[in-house]
Every structure is written in C-alpha cells, then in structure tokens.
N, C-alpha and C. Protein backbone atom coordinates (compact mmCIF):
# COMPACT_ATOMS: atom_id res chain seq x y z
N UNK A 1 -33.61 -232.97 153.76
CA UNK A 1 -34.76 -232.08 153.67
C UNK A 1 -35.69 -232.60 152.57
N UNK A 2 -36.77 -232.74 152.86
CA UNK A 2 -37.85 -232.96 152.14
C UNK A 2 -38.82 -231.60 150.99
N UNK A 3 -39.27 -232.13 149.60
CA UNK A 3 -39.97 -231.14 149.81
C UNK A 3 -41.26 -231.21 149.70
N UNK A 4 -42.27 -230.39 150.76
CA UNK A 4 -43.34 -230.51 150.60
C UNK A 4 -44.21 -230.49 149.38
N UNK A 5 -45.07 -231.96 149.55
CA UNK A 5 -46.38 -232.65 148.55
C UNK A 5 -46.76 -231.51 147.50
N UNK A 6 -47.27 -230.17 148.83
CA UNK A 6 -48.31 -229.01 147.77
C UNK A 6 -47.60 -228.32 147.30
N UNK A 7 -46.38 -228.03 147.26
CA UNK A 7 -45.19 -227.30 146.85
C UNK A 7 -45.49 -228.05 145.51
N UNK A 8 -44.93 -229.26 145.75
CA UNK A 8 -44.33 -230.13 144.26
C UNK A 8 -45.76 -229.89 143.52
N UNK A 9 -46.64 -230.39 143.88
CA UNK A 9 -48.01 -230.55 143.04
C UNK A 9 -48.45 -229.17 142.11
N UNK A 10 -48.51 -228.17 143.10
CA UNK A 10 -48.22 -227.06 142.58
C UNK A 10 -47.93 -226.29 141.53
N UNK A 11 -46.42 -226.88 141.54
CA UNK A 11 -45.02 -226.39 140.52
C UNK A 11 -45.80 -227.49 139.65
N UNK A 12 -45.85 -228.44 139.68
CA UNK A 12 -46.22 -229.58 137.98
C UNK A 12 -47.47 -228.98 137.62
N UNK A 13 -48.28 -228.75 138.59
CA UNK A 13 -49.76 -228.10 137.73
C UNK A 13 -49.28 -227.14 137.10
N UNK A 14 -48.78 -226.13 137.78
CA UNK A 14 -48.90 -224.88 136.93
C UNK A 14 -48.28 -224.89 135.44
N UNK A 15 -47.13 -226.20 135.40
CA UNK A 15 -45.95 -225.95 134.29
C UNK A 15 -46.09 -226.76 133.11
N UNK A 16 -47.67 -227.85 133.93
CA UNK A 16 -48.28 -228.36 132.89
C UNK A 16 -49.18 -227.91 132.52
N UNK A 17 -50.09 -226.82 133.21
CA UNK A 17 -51.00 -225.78 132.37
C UNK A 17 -50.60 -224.99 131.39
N UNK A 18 -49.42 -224.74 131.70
CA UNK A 18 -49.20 -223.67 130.26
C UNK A 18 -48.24 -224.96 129.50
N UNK A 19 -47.31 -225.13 129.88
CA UNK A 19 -46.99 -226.39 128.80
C UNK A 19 -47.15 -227.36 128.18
N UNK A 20 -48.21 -228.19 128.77
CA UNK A 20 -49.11 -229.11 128.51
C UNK A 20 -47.91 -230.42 128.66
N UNK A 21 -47.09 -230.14 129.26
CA UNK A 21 -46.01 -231.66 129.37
C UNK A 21 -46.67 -232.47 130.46
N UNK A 22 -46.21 -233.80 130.39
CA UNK A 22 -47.19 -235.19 131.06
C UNK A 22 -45.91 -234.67 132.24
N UNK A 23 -47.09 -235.35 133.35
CA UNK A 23 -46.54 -235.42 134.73
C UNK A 23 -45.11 -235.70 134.93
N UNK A 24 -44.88 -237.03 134.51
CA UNK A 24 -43.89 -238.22 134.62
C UNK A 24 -42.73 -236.65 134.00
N UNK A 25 -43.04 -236.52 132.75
CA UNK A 25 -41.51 -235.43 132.66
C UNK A 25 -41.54 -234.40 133.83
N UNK A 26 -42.55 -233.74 134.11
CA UNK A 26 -41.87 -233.07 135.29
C UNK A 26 -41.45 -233.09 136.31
N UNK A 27 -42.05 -234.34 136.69
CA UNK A 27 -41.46 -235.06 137.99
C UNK A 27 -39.70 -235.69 137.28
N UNK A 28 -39.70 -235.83 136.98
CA UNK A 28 -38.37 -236.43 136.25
C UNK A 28 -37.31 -234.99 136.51
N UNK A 29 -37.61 -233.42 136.69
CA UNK A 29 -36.79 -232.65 136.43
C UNK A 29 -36.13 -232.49 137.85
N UNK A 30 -35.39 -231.93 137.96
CA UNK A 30 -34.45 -231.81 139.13
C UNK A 30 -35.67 -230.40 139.92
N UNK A 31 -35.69 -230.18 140.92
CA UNK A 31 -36.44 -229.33 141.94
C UNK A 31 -35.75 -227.84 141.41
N UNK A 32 -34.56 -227.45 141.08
CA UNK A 32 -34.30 -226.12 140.32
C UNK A 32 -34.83 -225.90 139.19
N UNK A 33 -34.37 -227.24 138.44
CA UNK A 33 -35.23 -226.85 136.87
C UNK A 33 -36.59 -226.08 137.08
N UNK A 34 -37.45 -227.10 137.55
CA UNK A 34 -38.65 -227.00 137.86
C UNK A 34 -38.97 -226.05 138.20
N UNK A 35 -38.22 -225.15 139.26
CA UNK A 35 -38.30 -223.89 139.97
C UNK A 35 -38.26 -222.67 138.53
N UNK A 36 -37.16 -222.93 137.98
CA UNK A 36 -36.75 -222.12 136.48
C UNK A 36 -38.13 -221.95 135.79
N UNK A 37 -38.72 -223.33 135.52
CA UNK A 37 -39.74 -222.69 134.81
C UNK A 37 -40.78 -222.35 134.94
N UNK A 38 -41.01 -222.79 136.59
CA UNK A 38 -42.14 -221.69 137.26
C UNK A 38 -42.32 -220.01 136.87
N UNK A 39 -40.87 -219.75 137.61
CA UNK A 39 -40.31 -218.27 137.70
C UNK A 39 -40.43 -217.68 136.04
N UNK A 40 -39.99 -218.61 135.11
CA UNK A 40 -39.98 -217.99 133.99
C UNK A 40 -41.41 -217.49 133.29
N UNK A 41 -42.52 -218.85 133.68
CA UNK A 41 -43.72 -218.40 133.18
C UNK A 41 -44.35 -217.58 133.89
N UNK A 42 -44.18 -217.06 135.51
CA UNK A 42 -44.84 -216.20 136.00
C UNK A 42 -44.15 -215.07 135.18
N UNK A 43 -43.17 -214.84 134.98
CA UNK A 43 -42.36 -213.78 134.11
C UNK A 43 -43.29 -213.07 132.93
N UNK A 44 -43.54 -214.25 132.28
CA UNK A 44 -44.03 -214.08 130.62
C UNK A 44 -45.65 -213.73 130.80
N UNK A 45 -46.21 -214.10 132.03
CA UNK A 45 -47.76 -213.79 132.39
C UNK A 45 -47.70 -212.28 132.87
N UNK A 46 -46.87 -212.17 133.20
CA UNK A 46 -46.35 -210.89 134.28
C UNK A 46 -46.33 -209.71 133.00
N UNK A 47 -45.45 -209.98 131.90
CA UNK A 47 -45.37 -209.44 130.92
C UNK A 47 -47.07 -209.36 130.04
N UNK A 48 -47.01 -209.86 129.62
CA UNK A 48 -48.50 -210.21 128.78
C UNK A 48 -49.79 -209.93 129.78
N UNK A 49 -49.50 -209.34 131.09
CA UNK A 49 -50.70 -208.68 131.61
C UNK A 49 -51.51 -210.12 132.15
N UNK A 50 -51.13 -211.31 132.21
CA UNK A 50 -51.62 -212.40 132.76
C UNK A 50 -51.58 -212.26 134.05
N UNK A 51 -51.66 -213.63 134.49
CA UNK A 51 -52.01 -213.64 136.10
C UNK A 51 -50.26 -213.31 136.76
C-alpha cells in the first residue's frame, strides 16, 4: 500500500508550520510518528481556540 503524495505533503506542511523542522527530518519519520504529531498539534490548536 502506498501512501498518497497530498496526504504526505500535507502532514510535512502542516508539522513544519508550526515546528519549523526542514523537510528531509520529516520525511525521515516513520508515517505514525508523523501521524502523532499531526493529531497532537491539531489538539493544542483545538485547545488554544486555533484552527
């Protein structure tokens, strides 16, 4: 199983907008990690009345 391009692109934009980490490390993380810290920062936006 593959995972789709806009999926991945997606998950690195968003986790490098608020984290400001270079591409290359997020592509480097395993597809759960990655997922983790999606979920976590929608969490903390969620909290703080963000998006």
């Amino acid at each position: 199983m593959t995972y789709a391009a806009d999926d991945l692109y997606g998950e690195v934009a968003y986790i490098a907008y608020h984290f400001h980490w270079p591409m290359d490390s997020l592509l480097d993380l395993e597809h759960a990690d990655r997922r983790r810290y999606v979920d976590q920062i929608a969490r903390l936006n969620r909290l703080a009345g963000g998006r």
